[in-house]
PDB file of N, CA and C in Angstrom:
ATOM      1  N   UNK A   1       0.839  -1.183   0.000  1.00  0.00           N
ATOM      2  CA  UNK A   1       0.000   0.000   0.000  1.00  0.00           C
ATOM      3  C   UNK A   1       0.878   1.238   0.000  1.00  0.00           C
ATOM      4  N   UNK A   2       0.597   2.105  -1.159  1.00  0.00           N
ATOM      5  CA  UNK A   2       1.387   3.387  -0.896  1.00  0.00           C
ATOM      6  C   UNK A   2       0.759   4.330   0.000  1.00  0.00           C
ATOM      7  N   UNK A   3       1.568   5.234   0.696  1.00  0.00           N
ATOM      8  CA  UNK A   3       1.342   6.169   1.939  1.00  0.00           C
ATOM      9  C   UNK A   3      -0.048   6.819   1.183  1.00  0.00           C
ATOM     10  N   UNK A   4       0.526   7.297   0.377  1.00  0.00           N
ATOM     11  CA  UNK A   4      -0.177   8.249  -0.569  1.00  0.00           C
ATOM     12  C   UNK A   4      -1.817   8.062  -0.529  1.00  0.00           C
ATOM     13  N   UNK A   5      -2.010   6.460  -0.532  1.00  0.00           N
ATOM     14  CA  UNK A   5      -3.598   5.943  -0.617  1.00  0.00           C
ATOM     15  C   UNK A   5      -4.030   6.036   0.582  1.00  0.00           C
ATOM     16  N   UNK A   6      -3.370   5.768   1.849  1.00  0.00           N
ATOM     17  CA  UNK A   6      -4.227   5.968   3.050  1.00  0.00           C
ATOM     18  C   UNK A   6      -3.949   7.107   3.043  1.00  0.00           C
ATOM     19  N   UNK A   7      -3.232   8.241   2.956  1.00  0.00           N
ATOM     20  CA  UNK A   7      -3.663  10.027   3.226  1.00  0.00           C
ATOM     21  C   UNK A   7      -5.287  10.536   2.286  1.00  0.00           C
ATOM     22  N   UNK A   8      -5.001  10.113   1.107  1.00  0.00           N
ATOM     23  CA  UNK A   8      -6.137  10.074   0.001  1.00  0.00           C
ATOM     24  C   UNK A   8      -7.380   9.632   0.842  1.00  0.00           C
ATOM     25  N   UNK A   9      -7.517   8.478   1.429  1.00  0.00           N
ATOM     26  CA  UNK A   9      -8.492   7.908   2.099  1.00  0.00           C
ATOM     27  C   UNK A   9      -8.666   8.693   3.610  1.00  0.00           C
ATOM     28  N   UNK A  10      -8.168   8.815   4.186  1.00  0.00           N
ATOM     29  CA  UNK A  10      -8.423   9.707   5.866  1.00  0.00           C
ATOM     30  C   UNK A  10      -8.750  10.415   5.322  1.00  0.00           C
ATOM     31  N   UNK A  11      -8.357  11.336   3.878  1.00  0.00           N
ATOM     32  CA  UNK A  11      -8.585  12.815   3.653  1.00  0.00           C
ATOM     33  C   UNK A  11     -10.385  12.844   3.444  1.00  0.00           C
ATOM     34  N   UNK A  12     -10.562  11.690   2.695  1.00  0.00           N
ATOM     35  CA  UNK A  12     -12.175  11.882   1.892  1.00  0.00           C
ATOM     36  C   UNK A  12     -12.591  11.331   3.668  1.00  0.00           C
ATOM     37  N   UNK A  13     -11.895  10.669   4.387  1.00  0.00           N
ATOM     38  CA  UNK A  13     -13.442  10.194   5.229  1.00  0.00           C
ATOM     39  C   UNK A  13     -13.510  11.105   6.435  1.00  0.00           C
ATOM     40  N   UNK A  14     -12.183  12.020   6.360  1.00  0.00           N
ATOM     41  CA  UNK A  14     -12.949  13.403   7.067  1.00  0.00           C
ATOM     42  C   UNK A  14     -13.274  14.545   6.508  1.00  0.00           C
ATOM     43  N   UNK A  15     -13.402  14.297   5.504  1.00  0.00           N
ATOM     44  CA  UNK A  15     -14.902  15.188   4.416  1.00  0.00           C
ATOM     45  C   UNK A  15     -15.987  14.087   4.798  1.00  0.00           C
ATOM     46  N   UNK A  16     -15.929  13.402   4.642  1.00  0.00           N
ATOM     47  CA  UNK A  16     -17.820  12.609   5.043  1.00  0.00           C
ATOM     48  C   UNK A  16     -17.887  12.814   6.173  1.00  0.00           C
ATOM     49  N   UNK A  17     -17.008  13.115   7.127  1.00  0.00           N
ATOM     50  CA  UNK A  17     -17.299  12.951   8.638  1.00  0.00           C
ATOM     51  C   UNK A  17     -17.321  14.425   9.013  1.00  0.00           C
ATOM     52  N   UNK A  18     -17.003  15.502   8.326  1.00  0.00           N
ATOM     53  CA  UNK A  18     -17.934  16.883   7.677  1.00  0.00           C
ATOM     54  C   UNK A  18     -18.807  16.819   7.292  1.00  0.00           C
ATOM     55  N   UNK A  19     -19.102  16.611   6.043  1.00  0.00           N
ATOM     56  CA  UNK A  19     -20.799  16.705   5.551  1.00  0.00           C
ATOM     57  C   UNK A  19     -21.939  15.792   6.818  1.00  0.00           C
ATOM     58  N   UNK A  20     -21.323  14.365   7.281  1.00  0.00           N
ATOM     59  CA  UNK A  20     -22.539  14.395   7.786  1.00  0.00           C
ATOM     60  C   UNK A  20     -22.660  15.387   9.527  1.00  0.00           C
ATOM     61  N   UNK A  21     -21.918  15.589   9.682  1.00  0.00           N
ATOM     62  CA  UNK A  21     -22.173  16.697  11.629  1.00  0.00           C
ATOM     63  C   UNK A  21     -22.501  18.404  10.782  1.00  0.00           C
ATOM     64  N   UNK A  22     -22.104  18.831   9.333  1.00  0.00           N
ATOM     65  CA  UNK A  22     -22.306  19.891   9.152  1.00  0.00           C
ATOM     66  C   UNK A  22     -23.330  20.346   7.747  1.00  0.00           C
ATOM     67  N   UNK A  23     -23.133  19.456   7.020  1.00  0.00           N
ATOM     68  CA  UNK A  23     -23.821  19.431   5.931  1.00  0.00           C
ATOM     69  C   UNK A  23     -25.386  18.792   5.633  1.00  0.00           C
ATOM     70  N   UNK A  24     -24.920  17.605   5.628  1.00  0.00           N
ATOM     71  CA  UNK A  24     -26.395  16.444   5.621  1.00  0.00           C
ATOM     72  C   UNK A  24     -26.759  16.317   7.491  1.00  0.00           C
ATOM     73  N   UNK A  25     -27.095  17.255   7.916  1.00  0.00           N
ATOM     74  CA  UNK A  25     -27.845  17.620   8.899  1.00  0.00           C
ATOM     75  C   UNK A  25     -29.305  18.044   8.925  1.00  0.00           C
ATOM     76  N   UNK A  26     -29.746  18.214   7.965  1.00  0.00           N
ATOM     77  CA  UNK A  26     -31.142  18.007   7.266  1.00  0.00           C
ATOM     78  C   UNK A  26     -32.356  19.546   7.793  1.00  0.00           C
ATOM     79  N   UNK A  27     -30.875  20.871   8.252  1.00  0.00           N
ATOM     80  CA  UNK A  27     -31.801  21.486   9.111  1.00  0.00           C
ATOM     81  C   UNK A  27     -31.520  22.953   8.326  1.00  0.00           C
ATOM     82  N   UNK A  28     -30.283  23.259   7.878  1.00  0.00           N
ATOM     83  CA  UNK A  28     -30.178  24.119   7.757  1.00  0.00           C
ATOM     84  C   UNK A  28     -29.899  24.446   5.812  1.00  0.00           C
ATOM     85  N   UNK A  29     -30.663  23.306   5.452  1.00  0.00           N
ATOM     86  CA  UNK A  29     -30.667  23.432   3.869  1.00  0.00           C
ATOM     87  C   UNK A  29     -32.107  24.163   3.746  1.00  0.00           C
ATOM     88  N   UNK A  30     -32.490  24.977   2.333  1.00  0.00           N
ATOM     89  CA  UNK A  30     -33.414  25.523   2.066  1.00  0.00           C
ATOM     90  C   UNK A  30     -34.475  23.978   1.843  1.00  0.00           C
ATOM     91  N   UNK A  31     -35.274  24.489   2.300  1.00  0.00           N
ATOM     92  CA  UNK A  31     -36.462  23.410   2.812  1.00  0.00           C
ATOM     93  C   UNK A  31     -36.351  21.978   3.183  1.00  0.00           C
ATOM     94  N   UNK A  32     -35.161  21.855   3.925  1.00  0.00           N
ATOM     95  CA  UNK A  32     -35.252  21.085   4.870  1.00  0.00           C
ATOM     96  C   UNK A  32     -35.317  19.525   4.204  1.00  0.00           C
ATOM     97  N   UNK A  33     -36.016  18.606   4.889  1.00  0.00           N
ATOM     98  CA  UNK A  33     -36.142  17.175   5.230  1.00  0.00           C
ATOM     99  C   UNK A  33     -37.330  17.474   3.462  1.00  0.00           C
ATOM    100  N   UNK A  34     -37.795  18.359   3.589  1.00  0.00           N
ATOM    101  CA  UNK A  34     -39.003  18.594   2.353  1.00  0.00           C
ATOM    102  C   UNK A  34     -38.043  18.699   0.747  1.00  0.00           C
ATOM    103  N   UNK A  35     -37.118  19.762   0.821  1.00  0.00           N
ATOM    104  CA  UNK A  35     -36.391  19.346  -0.264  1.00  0.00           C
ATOM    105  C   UNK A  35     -35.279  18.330  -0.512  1.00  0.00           C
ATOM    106  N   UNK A  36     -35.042  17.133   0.331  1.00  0.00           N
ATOM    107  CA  UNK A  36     -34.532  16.263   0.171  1.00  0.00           C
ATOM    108  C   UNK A  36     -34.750  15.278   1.424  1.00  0.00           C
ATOM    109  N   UNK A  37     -36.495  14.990   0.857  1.00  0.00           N
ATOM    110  CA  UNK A  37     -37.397  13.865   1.563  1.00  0.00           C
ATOM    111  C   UNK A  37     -36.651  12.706   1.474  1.00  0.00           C
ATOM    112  N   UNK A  38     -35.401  12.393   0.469  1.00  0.00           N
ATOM    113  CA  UNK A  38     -34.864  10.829   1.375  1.00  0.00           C
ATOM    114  C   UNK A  38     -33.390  10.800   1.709  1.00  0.00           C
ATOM    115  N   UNK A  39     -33.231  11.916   2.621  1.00  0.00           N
ATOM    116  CA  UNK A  39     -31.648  12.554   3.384  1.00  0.00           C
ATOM    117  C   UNK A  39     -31.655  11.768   4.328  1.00  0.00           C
ATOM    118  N   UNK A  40     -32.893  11.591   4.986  1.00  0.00           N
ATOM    119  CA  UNK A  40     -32.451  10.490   6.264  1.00  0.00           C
ATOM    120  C   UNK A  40     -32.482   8.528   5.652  1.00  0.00           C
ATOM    121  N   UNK A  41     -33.057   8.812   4.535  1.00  0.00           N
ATOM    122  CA  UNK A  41     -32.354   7.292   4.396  1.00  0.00           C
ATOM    123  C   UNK A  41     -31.204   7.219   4.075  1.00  0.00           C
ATOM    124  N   UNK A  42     -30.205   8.352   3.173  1.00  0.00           N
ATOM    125  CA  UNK A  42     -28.708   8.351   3.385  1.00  0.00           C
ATOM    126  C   UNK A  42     -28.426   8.326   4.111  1.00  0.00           C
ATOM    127  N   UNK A  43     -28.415   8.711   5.040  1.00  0.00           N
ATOM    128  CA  UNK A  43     -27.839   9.754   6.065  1.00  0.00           C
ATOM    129  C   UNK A  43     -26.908   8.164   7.164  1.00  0.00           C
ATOM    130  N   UNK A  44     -28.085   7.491   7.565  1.00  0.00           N
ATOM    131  CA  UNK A  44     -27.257   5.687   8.307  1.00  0.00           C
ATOM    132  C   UNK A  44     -26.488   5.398   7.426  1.00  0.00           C
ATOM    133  N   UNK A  45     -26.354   5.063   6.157  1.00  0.00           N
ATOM    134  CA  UNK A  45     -25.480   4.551   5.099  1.00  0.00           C
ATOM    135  C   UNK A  45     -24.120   5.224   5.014  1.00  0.00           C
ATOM    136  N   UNK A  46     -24.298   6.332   4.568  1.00  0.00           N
ATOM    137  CA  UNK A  46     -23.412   7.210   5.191  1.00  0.00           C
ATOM    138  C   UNK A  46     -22.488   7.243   6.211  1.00  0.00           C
ATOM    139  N   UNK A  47     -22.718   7.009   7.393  1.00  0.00           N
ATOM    140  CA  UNK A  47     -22.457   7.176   8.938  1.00  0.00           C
ATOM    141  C   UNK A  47     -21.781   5.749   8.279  1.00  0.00           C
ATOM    142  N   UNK A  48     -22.380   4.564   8.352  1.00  0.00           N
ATOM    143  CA  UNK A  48     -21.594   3.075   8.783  1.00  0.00           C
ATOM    144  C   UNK A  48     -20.240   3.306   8.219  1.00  0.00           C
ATOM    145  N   UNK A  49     -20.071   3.968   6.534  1.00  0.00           N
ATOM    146  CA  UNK A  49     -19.278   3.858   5.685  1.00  0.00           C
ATOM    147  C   UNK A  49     -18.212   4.571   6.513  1.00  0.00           C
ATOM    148  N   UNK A  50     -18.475   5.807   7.047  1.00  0.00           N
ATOM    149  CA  UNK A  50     -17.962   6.917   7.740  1.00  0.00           C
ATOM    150  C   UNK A  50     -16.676   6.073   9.310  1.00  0.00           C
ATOM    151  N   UNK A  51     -17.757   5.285   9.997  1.00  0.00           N
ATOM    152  CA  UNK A  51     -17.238   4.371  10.360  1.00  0.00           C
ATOM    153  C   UNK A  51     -16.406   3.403  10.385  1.00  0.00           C
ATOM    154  N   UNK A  52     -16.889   2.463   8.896  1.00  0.00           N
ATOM    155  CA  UNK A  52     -15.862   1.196   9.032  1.00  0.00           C
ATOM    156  C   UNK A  52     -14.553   1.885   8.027  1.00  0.00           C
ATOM    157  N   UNK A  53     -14.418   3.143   7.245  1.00  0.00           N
ATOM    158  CA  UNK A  53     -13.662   3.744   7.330  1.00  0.00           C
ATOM    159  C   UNK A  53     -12.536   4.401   8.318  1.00  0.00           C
ATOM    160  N   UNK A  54     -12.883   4.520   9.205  1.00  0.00           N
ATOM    161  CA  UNK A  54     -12.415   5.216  10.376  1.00  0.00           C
ATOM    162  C   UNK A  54     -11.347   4.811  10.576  1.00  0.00           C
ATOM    163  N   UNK A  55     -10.801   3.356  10.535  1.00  0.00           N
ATOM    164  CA  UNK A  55      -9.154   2.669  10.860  1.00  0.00           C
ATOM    165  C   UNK A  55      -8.448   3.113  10.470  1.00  0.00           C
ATOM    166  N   UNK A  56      -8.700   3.829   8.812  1.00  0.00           N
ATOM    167  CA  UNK A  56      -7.933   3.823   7.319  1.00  0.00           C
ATOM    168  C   UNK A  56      -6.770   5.367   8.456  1.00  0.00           C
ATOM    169  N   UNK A  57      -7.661   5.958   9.015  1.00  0.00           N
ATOM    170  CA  UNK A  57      -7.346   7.462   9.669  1.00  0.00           C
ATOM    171  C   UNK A  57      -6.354   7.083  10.877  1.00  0.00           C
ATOM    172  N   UNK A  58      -4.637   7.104  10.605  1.00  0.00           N
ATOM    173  CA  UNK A  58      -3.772   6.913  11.487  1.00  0.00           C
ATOM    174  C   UNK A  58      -3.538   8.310  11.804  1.00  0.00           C
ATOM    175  N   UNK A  59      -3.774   9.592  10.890  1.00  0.00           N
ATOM    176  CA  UNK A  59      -2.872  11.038  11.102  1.00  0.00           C
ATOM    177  C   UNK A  59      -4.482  11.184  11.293  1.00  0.00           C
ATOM    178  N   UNK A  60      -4.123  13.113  11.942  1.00  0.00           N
ATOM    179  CA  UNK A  60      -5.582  13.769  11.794  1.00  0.00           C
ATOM    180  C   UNK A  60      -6.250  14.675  10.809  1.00  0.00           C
ATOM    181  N   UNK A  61      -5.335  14.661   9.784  1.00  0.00           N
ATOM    182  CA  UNK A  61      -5.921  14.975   8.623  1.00  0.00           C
ATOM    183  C   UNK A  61      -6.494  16.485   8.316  1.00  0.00           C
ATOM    184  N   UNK A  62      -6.465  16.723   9.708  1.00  0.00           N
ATOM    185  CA  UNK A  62      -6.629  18.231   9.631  1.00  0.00           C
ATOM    186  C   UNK A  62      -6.311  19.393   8.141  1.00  0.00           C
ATOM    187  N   UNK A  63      -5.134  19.415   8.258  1.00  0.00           N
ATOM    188  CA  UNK A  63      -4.569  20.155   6.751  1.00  0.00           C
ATOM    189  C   UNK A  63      -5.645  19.856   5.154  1.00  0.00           C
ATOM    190  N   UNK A  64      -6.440  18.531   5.281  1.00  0.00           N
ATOM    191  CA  UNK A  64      -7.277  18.528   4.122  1.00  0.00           C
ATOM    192  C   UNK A  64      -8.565  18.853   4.613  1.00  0.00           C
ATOM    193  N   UNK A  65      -9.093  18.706   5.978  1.00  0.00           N
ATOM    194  CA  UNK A  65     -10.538  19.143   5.907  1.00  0.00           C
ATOM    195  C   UNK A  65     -10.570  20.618   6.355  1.00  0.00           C
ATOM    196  N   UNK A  66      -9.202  21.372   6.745  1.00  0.00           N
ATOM    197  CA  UNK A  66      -8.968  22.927   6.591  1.00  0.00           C
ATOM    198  C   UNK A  66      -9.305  23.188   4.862  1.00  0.00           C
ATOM    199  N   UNK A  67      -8.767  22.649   4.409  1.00  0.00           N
ATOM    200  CA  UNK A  67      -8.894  22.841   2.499  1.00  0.00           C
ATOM    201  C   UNK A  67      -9.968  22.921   2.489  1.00  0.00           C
ATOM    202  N   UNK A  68     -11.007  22.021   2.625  1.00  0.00           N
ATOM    203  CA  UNK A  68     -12.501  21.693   2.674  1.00  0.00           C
ATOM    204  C   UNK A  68     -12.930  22.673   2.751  1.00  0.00           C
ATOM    205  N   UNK A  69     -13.038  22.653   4.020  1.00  0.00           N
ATOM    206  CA  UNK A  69     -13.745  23.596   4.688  1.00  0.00           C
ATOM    207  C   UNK A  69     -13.654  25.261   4.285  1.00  0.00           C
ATOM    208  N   UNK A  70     -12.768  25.572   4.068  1.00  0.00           N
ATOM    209  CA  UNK A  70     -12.396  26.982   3.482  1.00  0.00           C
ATOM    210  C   UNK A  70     -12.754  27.308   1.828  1.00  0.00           C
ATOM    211  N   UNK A  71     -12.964  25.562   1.132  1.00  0.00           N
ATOM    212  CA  UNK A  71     -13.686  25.786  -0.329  1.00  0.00           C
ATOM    213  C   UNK A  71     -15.122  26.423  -0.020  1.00  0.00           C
ATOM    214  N   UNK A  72     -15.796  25.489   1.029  1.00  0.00           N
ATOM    215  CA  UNK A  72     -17.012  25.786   1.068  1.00  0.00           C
ATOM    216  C   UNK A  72     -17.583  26.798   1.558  1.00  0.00           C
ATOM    217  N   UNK A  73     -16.290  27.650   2.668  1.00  0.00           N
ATOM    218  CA  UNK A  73     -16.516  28.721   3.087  1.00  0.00           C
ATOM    219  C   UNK A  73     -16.746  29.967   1.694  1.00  0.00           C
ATOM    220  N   UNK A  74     -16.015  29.707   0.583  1.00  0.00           N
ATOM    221  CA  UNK A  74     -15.664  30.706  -0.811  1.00  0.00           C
ATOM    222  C   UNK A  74     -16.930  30.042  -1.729  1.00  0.00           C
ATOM    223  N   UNK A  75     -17.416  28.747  -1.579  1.00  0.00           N
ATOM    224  CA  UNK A  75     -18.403  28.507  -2.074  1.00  0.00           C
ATOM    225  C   UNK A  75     -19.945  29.398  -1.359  1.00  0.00           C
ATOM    226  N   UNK A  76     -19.594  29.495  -0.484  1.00  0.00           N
ATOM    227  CA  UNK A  76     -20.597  30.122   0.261  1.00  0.00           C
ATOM    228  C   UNK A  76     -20.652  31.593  -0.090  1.00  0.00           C
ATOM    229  N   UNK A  77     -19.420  32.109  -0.662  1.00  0.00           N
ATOM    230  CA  UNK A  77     -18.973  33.575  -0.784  1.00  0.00           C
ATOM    231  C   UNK A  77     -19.780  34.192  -2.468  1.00  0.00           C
ATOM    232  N   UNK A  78     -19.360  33.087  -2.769  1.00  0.00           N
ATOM    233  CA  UNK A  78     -19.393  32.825  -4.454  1.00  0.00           C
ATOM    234  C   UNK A  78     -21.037  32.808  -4.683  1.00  0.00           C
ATOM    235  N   UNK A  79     -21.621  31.883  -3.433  1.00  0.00           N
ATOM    236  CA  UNK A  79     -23.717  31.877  -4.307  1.00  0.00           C
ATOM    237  C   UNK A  79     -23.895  32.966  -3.375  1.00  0.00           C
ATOM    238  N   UNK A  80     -23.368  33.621  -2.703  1.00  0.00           N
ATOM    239  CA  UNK A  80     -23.831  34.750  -1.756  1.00  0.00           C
ATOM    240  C   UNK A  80     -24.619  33.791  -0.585  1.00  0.00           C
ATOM    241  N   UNK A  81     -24.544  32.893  -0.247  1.00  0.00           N
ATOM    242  CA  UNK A  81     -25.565  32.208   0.511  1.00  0.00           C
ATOM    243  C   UNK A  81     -24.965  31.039   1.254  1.00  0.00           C
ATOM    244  N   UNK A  82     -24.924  30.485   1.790  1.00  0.00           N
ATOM    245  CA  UNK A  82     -23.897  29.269   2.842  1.00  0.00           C
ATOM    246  C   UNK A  82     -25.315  28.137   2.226  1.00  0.00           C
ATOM    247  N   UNK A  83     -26.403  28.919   2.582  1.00  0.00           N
ATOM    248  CA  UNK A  83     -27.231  27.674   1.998  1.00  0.00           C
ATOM    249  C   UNK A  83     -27.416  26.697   1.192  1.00  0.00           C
ATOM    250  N   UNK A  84     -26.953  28.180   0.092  1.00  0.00           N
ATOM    251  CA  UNK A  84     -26.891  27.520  -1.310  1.00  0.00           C
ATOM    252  C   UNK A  84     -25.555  26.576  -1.350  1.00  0.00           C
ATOM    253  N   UNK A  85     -24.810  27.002  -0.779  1.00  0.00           N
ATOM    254  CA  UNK A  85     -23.223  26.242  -0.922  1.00  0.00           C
ATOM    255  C   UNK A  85     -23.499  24.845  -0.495  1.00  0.00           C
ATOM    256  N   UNK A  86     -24.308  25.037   0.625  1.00  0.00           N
ATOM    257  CA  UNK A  86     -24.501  23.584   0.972  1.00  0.00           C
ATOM    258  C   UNK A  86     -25.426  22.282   0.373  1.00  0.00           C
ATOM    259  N   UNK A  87     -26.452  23.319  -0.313  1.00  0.00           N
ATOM    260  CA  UNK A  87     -27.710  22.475  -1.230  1.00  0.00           C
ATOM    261  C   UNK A  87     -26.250  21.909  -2.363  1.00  0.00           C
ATOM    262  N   UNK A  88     -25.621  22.668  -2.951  1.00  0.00           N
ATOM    263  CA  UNK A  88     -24.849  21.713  -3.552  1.00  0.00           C
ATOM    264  C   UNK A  88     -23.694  20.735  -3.304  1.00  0.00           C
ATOM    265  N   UNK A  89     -23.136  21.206  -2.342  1.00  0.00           N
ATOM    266  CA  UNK A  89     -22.599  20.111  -1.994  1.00  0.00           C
ATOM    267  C   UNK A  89     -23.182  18.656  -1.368  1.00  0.00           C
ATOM    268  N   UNK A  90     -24.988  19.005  -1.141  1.00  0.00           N
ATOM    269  CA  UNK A  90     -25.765  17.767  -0.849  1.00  0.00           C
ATOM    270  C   UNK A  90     -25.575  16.743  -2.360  1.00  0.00           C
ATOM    271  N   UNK A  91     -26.023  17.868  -3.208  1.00  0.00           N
ATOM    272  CA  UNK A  91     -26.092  17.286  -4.640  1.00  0.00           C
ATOM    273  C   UNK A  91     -24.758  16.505  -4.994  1.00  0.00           C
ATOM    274  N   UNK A  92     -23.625  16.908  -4.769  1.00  0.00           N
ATOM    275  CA  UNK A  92     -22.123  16.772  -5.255  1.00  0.00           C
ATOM    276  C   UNK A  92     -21.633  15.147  -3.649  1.00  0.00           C
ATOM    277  N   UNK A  93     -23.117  14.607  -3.376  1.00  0.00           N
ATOM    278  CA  UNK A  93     -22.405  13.819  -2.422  1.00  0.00           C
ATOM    279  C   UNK A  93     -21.707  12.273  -3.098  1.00  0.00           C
ATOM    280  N   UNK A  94     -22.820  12.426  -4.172  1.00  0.00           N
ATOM    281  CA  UNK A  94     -22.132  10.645  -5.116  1.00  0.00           C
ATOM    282  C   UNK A  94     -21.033  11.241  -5.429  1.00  0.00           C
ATOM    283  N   UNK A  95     -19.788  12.381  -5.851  1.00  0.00           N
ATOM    284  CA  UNK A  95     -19.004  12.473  -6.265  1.00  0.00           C
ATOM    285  C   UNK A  95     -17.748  12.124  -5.047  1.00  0.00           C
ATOM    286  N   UNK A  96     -18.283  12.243  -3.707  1.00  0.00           N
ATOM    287  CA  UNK A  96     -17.590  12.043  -2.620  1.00  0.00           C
ATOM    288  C   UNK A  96     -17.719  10.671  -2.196  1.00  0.00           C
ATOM    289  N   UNK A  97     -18.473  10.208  -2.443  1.00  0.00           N
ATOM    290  CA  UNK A  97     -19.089   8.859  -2.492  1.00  0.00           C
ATOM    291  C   UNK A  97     -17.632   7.397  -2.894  1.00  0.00           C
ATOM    292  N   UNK A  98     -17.870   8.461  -4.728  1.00  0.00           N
ATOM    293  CA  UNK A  98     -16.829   8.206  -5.635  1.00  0.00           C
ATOM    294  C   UNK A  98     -15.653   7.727  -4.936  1.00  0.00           C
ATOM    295  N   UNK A  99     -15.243   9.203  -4.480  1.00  0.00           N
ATOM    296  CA  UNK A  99     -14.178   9.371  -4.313  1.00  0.00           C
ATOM    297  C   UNK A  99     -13.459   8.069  -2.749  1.00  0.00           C
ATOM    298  N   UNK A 100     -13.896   8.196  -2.005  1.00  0.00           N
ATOM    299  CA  UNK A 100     -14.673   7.714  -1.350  1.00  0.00           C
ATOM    300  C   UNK A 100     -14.053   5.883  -1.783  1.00  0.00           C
ATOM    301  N   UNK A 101     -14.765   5.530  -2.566  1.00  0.00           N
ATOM    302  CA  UNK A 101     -14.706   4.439  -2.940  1.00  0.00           C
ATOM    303  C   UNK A 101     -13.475   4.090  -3.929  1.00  0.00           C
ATOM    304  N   UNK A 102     -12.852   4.852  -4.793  1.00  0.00           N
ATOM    305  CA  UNK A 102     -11.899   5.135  -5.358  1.00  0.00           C
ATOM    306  C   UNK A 102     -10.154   4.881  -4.738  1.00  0.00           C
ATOM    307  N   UNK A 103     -10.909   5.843  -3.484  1.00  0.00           N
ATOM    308  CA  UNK A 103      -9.028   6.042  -2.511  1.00  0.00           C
ATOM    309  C   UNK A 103      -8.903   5.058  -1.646  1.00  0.00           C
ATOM    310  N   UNK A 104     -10.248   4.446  -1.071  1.00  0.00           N
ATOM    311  CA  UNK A 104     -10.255   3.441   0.227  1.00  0.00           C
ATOM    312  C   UNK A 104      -9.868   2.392  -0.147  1.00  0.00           C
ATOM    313  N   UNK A 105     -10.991   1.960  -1.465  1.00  0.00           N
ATOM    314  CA  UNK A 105     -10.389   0.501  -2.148  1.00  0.00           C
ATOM    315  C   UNK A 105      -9.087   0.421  -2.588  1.00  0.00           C
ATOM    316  N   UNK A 106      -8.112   1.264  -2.874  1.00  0.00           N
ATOM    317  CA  UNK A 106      -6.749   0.587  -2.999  1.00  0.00           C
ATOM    318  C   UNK A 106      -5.956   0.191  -1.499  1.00  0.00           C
ATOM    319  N   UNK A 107      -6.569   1.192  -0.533  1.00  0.00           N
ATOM    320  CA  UNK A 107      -6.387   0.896   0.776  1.00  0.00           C
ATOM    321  C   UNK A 107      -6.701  -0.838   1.038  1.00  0.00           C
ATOM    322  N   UNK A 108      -7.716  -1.197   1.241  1.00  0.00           N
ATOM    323  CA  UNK A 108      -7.964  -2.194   1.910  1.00  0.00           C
ATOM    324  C   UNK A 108      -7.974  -3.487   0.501  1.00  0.00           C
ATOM    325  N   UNK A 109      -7.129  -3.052  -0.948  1.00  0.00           N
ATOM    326  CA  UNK A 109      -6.822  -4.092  -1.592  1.00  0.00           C
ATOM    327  C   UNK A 109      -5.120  -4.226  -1.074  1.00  0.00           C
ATOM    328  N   UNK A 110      -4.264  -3.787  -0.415  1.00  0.00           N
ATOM    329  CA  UNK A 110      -3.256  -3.857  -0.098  1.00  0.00           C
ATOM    330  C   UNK A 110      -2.733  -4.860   1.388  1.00  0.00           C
TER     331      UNK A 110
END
C-alpha cells in the first residue's frame, strides 16, 4: 500500500465525517427534510461507511478538511448564501461517495 492511498483515504473520510455533523444535517438546507425527503435514508449509510472507514485514519488529517472547509466557506462567498453552498454540496455527495470508494479501495486491496 502506498502512503499516498491511506492520506487520500483519511482525507475523503474526514470530508464525510464533515458533511454528515455539518452538511447532511437536514436542518439548515433551504427546505429542509421537504427538499430532500430521502436525506435520512442516506444519512445511516453514510455514517456506517464513515465508520468502518475510520481505521484507514492513522494522522488527523486536519490540513485537508482545513482545504474543505475553506472551499465551502468561498463557495458560500461565491452563491452569496452558505445555503446555497450547501444544497450543492448535498447534490455533489455521489461524487464524494466516488471518491470515497476510489481512494479506500486501494487501501484495503493492499
Amino acid at each position: 500500500m502506498a502512503k499516498h492511498n491511506g492520506d487520500v483515504c483519511c482525507a475523503n473520510v474526514k470530508v464525510l465525517d464533515y458533511y454528515l455533523k455539518h452538511i447532511l444535517d437536514g436542518k439548515t438546507h433551504e427546505g429542509g427534510e421537504q427538499h430532500y425527503p430521502r436525506l435520512h435514508l442516506v444519512k445511516p449509510d453514510l455514517s456506517r461507511v464513515a465508520r468502518d472507514l475510520e481505521s484507514h485514519c492513522k494522522q488527523t488529517g486536519e490540513e485537508h478538511l482545513q482545504t474543505f472547509t475553506q472551499n465551502l466557506k468561498r463557495a458560500g462567498e461565491m452563491y452569496k448564501n452558505i445555503t446555497k453552498a450547501k444544497n450543492k454540496a448535498i447534490g455533489e455527495t455521489d461524487i464524494l461517495f466516488h471518491y470515497l470508494y476510489e481512494s479506500c479501495s486501494a487501501v484495503n486491496a493492499s
